[in-house]
Protein backbone atom coordinates (compact mmCIF):
# COMPACT_ATOMS: atom_id res chain seq x y z
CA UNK A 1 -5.87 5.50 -14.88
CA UNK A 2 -3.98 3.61 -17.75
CA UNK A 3 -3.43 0.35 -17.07
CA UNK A 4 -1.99 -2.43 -19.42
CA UNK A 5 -4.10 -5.89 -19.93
CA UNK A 6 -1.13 -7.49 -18.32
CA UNK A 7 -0.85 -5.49 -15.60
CA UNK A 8 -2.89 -6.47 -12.43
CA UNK A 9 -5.60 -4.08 -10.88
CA UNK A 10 -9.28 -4.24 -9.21
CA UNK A 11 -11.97 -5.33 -11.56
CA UNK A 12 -15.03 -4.03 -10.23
CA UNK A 13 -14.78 -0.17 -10.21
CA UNK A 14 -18.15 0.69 -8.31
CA UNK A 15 -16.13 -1.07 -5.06
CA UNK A 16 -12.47 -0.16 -6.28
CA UNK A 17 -13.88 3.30 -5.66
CA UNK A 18 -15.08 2.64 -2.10
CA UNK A 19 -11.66 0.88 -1.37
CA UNK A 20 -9.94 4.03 -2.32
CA UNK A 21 -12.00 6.45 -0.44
CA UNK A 22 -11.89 4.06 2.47
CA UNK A 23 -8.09 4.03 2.68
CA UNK A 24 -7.86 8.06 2.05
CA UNK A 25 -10.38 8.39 5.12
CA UNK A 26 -8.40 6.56 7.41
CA UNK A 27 -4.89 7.69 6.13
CA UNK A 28 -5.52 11.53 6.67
CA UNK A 29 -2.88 12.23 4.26
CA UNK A 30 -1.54 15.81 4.71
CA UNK A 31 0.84 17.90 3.08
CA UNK A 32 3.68 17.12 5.21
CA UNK A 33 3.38 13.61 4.85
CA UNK A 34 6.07 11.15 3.25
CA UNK A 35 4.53 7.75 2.19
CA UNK A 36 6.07 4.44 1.40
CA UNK A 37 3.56 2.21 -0.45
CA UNK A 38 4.68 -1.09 -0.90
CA UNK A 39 2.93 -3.90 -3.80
CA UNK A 40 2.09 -0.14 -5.25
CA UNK A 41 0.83 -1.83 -8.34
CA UNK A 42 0.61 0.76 -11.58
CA UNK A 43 -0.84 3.61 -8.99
CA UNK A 44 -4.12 2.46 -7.75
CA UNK A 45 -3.52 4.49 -4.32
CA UNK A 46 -0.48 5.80 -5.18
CA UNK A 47 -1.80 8.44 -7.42
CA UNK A 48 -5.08 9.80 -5.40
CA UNK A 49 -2.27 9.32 -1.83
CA UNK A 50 -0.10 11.46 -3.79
CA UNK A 51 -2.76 14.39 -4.08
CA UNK A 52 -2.61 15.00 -0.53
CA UNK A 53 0.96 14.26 0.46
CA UNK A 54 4.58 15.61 0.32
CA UNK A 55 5.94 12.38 -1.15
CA UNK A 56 5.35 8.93 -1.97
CA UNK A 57 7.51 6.14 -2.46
CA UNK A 58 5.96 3.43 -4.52
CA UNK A 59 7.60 -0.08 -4.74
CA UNK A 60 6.22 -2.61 -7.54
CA UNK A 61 8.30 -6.01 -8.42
CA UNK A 62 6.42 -6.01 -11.80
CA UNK A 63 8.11 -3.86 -14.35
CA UNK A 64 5.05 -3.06 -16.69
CA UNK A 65 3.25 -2.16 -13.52
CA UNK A 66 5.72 0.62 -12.78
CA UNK A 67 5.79 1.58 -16.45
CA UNK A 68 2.09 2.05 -16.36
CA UNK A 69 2.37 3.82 -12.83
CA UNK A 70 5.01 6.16 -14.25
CA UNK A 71 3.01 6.79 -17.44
CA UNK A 72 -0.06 7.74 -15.32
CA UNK A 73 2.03 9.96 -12.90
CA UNK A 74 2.50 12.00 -15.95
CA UNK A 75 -0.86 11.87 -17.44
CA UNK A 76 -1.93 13.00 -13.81
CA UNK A 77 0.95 15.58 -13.32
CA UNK A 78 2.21 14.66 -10.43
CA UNK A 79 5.62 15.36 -9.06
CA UNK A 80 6.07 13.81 -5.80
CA UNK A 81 5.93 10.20 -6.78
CA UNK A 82 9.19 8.22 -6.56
CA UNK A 83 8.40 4.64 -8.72
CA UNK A 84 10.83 2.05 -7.67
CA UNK A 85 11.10 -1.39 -9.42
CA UNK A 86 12.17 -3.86 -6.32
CA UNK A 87 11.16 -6.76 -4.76
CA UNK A 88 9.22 -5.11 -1.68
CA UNK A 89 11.33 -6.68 0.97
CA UNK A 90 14.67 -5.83 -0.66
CA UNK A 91 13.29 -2.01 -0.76
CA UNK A 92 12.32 -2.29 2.46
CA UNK A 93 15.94 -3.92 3.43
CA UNK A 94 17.47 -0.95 1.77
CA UNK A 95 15.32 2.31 3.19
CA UNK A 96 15.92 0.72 6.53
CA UNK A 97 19.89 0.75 5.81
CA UNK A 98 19.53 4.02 4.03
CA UNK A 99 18.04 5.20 7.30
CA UNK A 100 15.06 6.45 5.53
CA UNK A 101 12.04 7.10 7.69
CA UNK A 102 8.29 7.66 6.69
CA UNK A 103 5.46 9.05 8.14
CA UNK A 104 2.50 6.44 6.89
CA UNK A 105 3.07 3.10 5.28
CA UNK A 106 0.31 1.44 2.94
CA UNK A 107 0.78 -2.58 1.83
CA UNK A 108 -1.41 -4.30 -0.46
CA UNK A 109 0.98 -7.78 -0.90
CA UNK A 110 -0.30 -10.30 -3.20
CA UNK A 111 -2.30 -13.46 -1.46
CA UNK A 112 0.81 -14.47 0.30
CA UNK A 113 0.85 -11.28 2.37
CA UNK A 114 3.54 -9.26 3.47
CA UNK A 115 5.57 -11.61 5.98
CA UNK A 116 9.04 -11.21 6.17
CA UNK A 117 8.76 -7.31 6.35
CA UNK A 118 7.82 -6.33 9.88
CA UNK A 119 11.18 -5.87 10.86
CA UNK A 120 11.81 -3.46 8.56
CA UNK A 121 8.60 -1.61 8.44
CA UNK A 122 8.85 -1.13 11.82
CA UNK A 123 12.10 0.35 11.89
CA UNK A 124 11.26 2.84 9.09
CA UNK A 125 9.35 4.84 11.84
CA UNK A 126 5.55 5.20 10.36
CA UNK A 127 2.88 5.90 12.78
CA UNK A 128 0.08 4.03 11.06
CA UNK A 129 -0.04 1.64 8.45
CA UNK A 130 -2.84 0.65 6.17
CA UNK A 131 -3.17 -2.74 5.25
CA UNK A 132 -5.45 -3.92 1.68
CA UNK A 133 -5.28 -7.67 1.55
CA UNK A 134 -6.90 -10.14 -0.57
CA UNK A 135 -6.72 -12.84 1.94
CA UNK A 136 -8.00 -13.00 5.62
CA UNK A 137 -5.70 -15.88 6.81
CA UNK A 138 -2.01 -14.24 5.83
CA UNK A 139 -3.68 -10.95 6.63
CA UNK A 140 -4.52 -12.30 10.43
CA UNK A 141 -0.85 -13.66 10.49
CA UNK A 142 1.11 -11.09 9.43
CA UNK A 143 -0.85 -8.27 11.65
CA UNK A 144 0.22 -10.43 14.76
CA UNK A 145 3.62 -9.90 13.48
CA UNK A 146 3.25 -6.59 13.33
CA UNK A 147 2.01 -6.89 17.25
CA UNK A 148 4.89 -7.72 17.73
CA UNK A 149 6.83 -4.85 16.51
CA UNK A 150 4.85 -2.42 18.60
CA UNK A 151 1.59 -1.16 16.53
CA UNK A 152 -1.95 -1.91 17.01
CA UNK A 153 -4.95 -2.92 15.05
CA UNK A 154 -6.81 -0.02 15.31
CA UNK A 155 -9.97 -1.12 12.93
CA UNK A 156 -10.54 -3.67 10.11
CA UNK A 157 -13.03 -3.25 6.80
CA UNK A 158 -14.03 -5.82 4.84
CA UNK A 159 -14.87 -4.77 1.47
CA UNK A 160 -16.79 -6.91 -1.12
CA UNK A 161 -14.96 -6.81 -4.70
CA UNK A 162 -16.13 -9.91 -5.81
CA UNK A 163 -19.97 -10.66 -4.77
CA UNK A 164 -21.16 -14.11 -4.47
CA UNK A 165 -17.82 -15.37 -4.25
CA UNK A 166 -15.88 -16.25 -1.23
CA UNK A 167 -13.20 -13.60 -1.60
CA UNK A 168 -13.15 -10.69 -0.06
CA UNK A 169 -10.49 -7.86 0.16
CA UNK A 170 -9.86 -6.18 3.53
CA UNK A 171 -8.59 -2.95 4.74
CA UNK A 172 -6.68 -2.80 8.14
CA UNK A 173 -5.73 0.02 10.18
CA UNK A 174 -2.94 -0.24 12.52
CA UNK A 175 -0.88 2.68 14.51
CA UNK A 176 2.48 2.11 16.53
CA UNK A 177 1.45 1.98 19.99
């Protein structure tokens, strides 16, 4: 993957790698499946979700991210990625008016987590959604959200990016009920 100095993405490969395989485990990405990834980043899942899927909508507020996430769409030859340069919750605003609907949903939000979008995500009809957050506490709050919009925390993952520090990303599974 290309990625730009200014452009955010994981540091430590060796557990990047494990985060990756992690989420395609759990996902079961198929053929049929349409995917909206939201915080997409310059294609970090996008681009290995894409592999197995029909489509996949990625959302990124950060120009050069989607720049970089086009550039290695093409370097990878893909066809079935849509890049999108939005503010997550205005996309998600939109699809929802748009009546768009997708199968699987997959969020990795900056540290202030993904509040504000349940509604929405809900609405667009995905049976599971797969959660990477970089902090436990808006992680915790916005899956209760999510409660309350009908899906369940199926399992949880913490993986270690940054040893012998206090942070630690997380994966979380959760499926409508």
């Amino acid at each position: 993957m290309q990625v730009d100095a200014e452009t955010f993405t994981q540091v430590n490969h060796e557990a990047n790698e494990l985060l990756v395989s992690q989420l395609l485990g759990w996902g079961k990405f198929h053929d049929q499946d349409r995917i909206l990834e939201l915080y997409s980043g310059a294609g970090n899942f996008t681009l290995p979700v894409a592999q197995r899927s029909r489509e996949v909508f990625a959302v990124e507020g950060n120009p050069r991210s989607v720049q970089n996430g086009e550039i290695n769409t093409r370097l990878s030859r893909l066809g079935n990625i849509r890049w999108v340069c939005s503010h997550a919750p205005k996309a998600a605003r939109q699809l929802t008016k748009n009546g768009e609907k997708f199968s699987k949903i997959i969020l990795n939000p900056p540290r202030s987590g993904a509040k504000g979008l349940e509604e929405n995500l809900s609405a667009l009809g995905a049976e599971k959604i797969l959660y990477v957050s970089c902090d436990p506490t808006t992680l915790a709050r916005d899956l209760a959200l999510l409660k309350t919009k009908g899906y369940t925390l199926k399992r949880v993952q913490p993986i270690d990016l940054f040893p012998h520090t206090f942070h630690v990303e997380t994966l979380a599974e959760v499926v409508r009920a």
